[in-house]
Protein backbone atom coordinates (compact mmCIF):
# COMPACT_ATOMS: atom_id res chain seq x y z
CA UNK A 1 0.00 0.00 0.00
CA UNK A 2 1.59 3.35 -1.01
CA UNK A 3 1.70 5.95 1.72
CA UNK A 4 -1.19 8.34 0.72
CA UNK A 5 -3.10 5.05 0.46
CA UNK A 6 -2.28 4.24 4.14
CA UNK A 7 -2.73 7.73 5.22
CA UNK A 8 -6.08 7.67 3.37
CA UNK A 9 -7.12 4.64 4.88
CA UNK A 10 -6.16 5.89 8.40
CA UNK A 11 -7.69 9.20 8.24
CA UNK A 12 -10.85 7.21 6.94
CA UNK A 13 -10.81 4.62 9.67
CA UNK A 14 -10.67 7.17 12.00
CA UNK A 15 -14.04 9.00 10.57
CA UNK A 16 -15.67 6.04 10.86
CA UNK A 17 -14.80 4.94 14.24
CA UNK A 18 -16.00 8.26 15.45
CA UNK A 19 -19.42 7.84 13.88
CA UNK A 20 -19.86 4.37 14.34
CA UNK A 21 -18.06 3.10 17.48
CA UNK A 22 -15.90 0.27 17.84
CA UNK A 23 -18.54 -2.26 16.13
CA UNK A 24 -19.08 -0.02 13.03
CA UNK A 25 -17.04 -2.50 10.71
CA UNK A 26 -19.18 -5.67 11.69
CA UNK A 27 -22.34 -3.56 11.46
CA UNK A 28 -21.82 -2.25 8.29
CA UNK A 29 -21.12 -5.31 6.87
CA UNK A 30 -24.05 -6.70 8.03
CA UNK A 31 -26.06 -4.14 6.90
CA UNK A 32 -24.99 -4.04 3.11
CA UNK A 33 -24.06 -7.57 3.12
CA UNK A 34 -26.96 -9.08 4.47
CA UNK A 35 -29.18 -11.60 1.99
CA UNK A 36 -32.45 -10.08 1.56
CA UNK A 37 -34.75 -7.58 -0.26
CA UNK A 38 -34.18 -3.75 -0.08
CA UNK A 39 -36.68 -0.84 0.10
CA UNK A 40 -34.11 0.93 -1.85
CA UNK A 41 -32.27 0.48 -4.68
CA UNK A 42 -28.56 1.65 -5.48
CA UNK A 43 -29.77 4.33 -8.10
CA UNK A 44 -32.51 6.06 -5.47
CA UNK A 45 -32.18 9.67 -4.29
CA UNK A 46 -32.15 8.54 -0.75
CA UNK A 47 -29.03 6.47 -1.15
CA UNK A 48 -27.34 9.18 -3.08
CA UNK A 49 -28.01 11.65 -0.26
CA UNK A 50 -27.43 9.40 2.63
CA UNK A 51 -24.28 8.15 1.42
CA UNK A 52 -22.32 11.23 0.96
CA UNK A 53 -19.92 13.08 2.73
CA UNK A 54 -22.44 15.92 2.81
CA UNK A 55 -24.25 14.05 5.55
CA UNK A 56 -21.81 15.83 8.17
CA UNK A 57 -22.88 19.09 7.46
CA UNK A 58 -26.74 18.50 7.06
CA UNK A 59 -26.47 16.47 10.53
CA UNK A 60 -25.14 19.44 12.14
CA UNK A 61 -27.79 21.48 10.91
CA UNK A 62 -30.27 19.44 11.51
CA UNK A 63 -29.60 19.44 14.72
CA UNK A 64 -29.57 23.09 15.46
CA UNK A 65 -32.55 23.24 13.74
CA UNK A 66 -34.24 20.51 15.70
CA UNK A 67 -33.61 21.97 18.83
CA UNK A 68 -35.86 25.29 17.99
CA UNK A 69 -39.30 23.49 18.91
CA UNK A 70 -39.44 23.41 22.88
CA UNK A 71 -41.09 20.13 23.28
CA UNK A 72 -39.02 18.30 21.36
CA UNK A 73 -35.83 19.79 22.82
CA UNK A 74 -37.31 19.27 26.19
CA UNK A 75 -37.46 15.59 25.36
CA UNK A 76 -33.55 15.22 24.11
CA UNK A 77 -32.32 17.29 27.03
CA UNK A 78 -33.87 15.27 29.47
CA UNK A 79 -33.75 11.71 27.69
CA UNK A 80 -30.69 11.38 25.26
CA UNK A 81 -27.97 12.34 27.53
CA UNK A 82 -26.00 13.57 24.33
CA UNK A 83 -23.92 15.65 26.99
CA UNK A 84 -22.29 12.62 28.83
CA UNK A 85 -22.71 10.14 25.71
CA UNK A 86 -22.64 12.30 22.31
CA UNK A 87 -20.43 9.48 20.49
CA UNK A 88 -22.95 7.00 21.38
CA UNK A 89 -26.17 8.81 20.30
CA UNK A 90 -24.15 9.93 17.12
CA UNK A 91 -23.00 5.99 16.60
CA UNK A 92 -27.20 4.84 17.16
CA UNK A 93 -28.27 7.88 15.00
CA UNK A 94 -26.43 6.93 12.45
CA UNK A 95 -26.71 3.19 12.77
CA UNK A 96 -30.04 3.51 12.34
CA UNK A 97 -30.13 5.57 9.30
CA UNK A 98 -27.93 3.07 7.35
CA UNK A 99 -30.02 0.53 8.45
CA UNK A 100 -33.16 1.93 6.98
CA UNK A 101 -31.58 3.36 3.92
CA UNK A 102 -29.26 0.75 2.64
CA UNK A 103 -30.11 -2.25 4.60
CA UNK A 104 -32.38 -5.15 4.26
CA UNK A 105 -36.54 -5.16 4.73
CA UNK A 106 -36.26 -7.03 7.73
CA UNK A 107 -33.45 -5.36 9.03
CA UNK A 108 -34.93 -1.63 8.44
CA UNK A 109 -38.21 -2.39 9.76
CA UNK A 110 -36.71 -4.33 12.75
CA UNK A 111 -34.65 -0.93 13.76
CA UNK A 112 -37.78 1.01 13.12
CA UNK A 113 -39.97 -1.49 15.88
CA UNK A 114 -37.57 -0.66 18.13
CA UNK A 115 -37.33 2.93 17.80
CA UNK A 116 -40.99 2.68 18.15
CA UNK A 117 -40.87 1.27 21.78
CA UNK A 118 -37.80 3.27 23.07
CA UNK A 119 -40.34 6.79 21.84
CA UNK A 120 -43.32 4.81 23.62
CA UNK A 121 -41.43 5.15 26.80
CA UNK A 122 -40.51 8.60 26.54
CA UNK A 123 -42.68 11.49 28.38
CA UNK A 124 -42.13 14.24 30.41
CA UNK A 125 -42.72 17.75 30.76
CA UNK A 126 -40.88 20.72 29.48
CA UNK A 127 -39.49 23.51 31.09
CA UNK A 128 -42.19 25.80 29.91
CA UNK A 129 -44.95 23.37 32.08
CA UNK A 130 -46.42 21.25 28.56
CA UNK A 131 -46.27 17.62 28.57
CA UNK A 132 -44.82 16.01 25.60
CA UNK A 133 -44.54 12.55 24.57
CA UNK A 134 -41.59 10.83 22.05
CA UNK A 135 -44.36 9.49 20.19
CA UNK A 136 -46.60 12.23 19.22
CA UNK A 137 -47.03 11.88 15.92
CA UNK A 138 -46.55 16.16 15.60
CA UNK A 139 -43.37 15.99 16.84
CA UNK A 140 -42.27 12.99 14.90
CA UNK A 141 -42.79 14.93 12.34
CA UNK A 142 -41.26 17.85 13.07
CA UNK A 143 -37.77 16.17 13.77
CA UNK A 144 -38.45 14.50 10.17
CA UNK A 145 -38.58 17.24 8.54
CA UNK A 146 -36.08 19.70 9.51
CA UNK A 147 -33.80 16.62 9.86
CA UNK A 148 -34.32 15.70 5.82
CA UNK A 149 -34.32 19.49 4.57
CA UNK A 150 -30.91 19.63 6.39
CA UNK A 151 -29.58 16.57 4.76
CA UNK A 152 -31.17 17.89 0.86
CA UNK A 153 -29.84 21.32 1.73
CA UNK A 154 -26.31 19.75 2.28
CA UNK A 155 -26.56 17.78 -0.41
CA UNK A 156 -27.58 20.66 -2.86
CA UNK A 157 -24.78 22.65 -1.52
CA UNK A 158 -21.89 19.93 -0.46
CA UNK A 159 -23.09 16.80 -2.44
CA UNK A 160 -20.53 14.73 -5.11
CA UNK A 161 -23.76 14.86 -7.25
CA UNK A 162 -26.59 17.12 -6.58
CA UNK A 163 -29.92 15.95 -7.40
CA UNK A 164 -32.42 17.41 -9.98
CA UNK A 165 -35.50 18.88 -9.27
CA UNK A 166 -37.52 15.20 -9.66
CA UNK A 167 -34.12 13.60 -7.49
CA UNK A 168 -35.14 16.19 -5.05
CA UNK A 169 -38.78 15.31 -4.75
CA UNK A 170 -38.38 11.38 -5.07
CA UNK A 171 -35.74 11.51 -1.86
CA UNK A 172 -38.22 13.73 -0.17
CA UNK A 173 -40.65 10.67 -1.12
CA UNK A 174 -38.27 8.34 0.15
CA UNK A 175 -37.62 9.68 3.30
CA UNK A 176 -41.38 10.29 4.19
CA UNK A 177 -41.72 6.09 4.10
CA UNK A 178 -39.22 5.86 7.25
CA UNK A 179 -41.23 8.80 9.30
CA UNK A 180 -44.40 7.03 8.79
CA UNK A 181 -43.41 4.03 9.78
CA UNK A 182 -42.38 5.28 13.01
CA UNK A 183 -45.75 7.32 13.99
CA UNK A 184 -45.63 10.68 12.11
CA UNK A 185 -48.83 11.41 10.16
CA UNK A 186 -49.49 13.97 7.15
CA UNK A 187 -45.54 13.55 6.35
CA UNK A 188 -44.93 15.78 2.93
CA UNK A 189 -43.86 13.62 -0.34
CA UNK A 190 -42.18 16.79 -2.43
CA UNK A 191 -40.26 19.64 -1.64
CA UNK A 192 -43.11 22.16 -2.51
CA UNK A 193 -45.01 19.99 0.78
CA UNK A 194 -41.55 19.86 2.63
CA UNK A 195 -41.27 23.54 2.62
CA UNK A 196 -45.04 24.15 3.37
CA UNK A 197 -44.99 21.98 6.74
CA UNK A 198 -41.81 23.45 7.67
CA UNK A 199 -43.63 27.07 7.47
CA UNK A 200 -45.87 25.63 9.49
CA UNK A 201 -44.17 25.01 12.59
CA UNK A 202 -42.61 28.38 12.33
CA UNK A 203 -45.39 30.06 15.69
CA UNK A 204 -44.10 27.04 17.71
CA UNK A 205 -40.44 27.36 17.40
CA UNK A 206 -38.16 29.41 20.17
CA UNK A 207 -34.93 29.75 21.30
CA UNK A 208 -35.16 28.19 24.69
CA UNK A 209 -32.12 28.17 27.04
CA UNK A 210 -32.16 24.44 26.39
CA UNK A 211 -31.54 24.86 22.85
CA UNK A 212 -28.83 27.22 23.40
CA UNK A 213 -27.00 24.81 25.53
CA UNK A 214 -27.24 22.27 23.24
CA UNK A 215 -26.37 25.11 20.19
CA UNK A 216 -22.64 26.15 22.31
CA UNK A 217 -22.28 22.00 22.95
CA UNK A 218 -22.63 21.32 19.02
CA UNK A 219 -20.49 23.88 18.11
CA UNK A 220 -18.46 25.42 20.56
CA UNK A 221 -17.47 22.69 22.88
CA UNK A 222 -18.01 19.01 21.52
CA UNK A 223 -16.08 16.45 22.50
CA UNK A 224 -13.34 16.03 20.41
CA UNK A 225 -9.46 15.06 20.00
CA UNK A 226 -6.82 18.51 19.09
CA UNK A 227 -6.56 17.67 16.25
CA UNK A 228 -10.30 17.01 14.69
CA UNK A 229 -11.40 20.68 15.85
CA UNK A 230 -10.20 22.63 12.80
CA UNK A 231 -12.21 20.25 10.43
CA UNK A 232 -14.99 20.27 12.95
CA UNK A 233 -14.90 24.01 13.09
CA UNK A 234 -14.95 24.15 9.06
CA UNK A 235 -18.02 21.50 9.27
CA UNK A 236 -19.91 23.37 12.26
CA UNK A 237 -19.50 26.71 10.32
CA UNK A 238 -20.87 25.21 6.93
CA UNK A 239 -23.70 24.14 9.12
CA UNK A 240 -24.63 27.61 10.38
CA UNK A 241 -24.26 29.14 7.43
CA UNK A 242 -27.13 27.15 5.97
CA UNK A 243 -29.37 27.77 8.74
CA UNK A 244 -32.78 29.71 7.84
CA UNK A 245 -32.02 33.84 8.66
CA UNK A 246 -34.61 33.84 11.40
CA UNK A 247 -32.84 31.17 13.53
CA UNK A 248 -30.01 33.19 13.86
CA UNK A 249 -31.21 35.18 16.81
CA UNK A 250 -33.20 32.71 18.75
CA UNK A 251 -29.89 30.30 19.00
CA UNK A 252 -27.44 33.35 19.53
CA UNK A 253 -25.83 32.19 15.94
CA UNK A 254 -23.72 34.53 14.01
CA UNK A 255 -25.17 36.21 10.64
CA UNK A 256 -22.58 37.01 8.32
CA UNK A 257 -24.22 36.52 4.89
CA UNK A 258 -20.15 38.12 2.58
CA UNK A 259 -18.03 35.19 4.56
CA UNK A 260 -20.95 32.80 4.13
CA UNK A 261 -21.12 32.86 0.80
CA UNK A 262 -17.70 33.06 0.37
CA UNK A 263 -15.23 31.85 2.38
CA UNK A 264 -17.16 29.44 4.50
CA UNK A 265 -18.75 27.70 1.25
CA UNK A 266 -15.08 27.39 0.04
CA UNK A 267 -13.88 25.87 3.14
CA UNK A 268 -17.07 23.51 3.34
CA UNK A 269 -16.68 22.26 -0.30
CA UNK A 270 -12.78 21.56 0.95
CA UNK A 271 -13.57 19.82 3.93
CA UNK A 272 -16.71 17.92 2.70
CA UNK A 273 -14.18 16.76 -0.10
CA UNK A 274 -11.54 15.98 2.23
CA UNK A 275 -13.87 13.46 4.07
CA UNK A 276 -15.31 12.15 1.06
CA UNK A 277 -11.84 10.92 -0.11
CA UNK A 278 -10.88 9.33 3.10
CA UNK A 279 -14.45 7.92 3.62
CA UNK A 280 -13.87 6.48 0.16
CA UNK A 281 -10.88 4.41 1.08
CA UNK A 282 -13.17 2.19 3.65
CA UNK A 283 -16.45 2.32 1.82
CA UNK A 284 -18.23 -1.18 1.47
CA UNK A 285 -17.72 -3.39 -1.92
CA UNK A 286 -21.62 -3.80 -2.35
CA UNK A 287 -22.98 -7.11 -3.49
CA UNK A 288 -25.23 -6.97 -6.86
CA UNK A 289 -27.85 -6.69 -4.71
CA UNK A 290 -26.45 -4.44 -2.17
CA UNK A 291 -26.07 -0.89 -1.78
CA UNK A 292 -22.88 1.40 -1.43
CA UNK A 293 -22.70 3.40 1.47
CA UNK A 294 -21.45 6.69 2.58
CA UNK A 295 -20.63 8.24 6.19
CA UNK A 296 -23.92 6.98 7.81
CA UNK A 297 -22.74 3.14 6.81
CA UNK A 298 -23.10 2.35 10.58
């Protein structure tokens, strides 16, 4: 193995040990090795965004925006314990969406059942004095859909390939069949529907102190090794920058639309690359009737 071969390959293993924990390589194998039937083919929108490197940006994202409706923050900040455990809910979150995106039937829907139960047990009440429950079908969907606007908003901006307008709509499609299936209702099927449900939440979302803490953790202080925090800070920055105008206040982000579009898009197009290369080195050798997978190959 040449040396930018090895240094490839470590760089990559090293990704992918953060994301997917120390069982990552027998998961993934499992999951786009297994025998069976797949709910998505190799040429579908929702493998194209889900397995590229412009999943890291669109997860950040996703999760600033996320954390702007109060109930469902409430829930993560006093359930997920992404504080004292952030590699581990990273390593599930993204275990579970290669396991619905480029695993088998069985083993989607099998992940999905048990998703199901861990939000049935899930209740509390927020700081604000409303209950809320894991399962509520409203909040489901709200976490679906600023989670896959992120991810097609990455991918427009970051992606190896961006889609076309009908690549757009069929992954918003795709991604609609996972939400339902774990309890949200009235999920939207194009991105004309994305964007009118996301408008919708709009009167319920705030900046709660919760959702600041969890804003400085993402970006300011996560957990991380000297020498991952400039790439982080390139990633985190590429993430902000594609965050709506109006969330900029409410989570105490920056708003600097010349660097934005400038510098910050340069340096997440470099670092999005970067990953992609090294990610490349490790990716799975699908079967025929296998998929290819990208950085959320848990």
């Amino acid at each position: 193995m040449s040396p930018l071969s090895s240094l490839r390959r470590h760089v990559g293993d090293t990704i992918f040990a953060r994301i997917a924990g120390d069982e990552g390589p027998a998961r993934r194998d499992r999951i786009h090795f297994a025998e069976g039937p797949r709910r998505f083919g190799p040429d579908s929108a929702i493998h194209r965004v889900h397995g590229d490197a412009s999943m890291f940006v669109g997860g950040m994202r996703a999760l600033l925006l996320q954390s702007l409706h109060p109930l469902a923050m409430a829930a993560v900040d006093q359930h997920s314990g992404y504080r004292g455990d952030p590699w581990g809910r990273l390593q599930r979150t993204s275990t579970f969406l290669a396991e619905t995106t480029f695993g088998t039937i069985e083993d989607a829907d099998r992940a999905i059942a048990i998703v199901r139960a861990v939000h049935g047990r899930i209740t509390g009440v927020a700081p604000d004095g409303r209950p809320y429950a894991a399962a509520d079908p409203h909040l489901l969907r709200w976490v679906h859909v600023a989670e896959i606007d992120s991810f097609l908003r990455a991918h427009d901006r970051y992606g190896a390939r961006p889609l076309d307008a009908a690549g757009r709509n069929a992954y918003v499609a795709e991604a609609a069949h996972v939400a339902r299936a774990l309890g949200a209702l009235d999920v939207p099927e194009t991105v004309a529907e994305l964007d009118e449900v996301l408008a919708g939440y709009r009167p319920e979302l705030a900046g709660t102190p919760t959702a600041r803490r969890a804003a400085r953790f993402i970006l300011v202080h996560p957990p991380l090794p000297l020498p991952l925090r400039a790439p982080y800070g390139l990633l985190s920055a590429a993430a902000v920058a594609m965050m709506p105008r109006w969330t900029r206040v409410p989570l105490r982000l920056p708003y600097l639309p010349l660097i934005e579009a400038t510098a910050v898009r340069t340096s997440g197009i470099a670092v999005t690359g970067a990953i992609r290369w090294a990610m490349g080195a490790g990716a799975p050798q699908a079967r025929p009737e296998s998929a290819a997978g990208g950085p959320v190959a848990g």
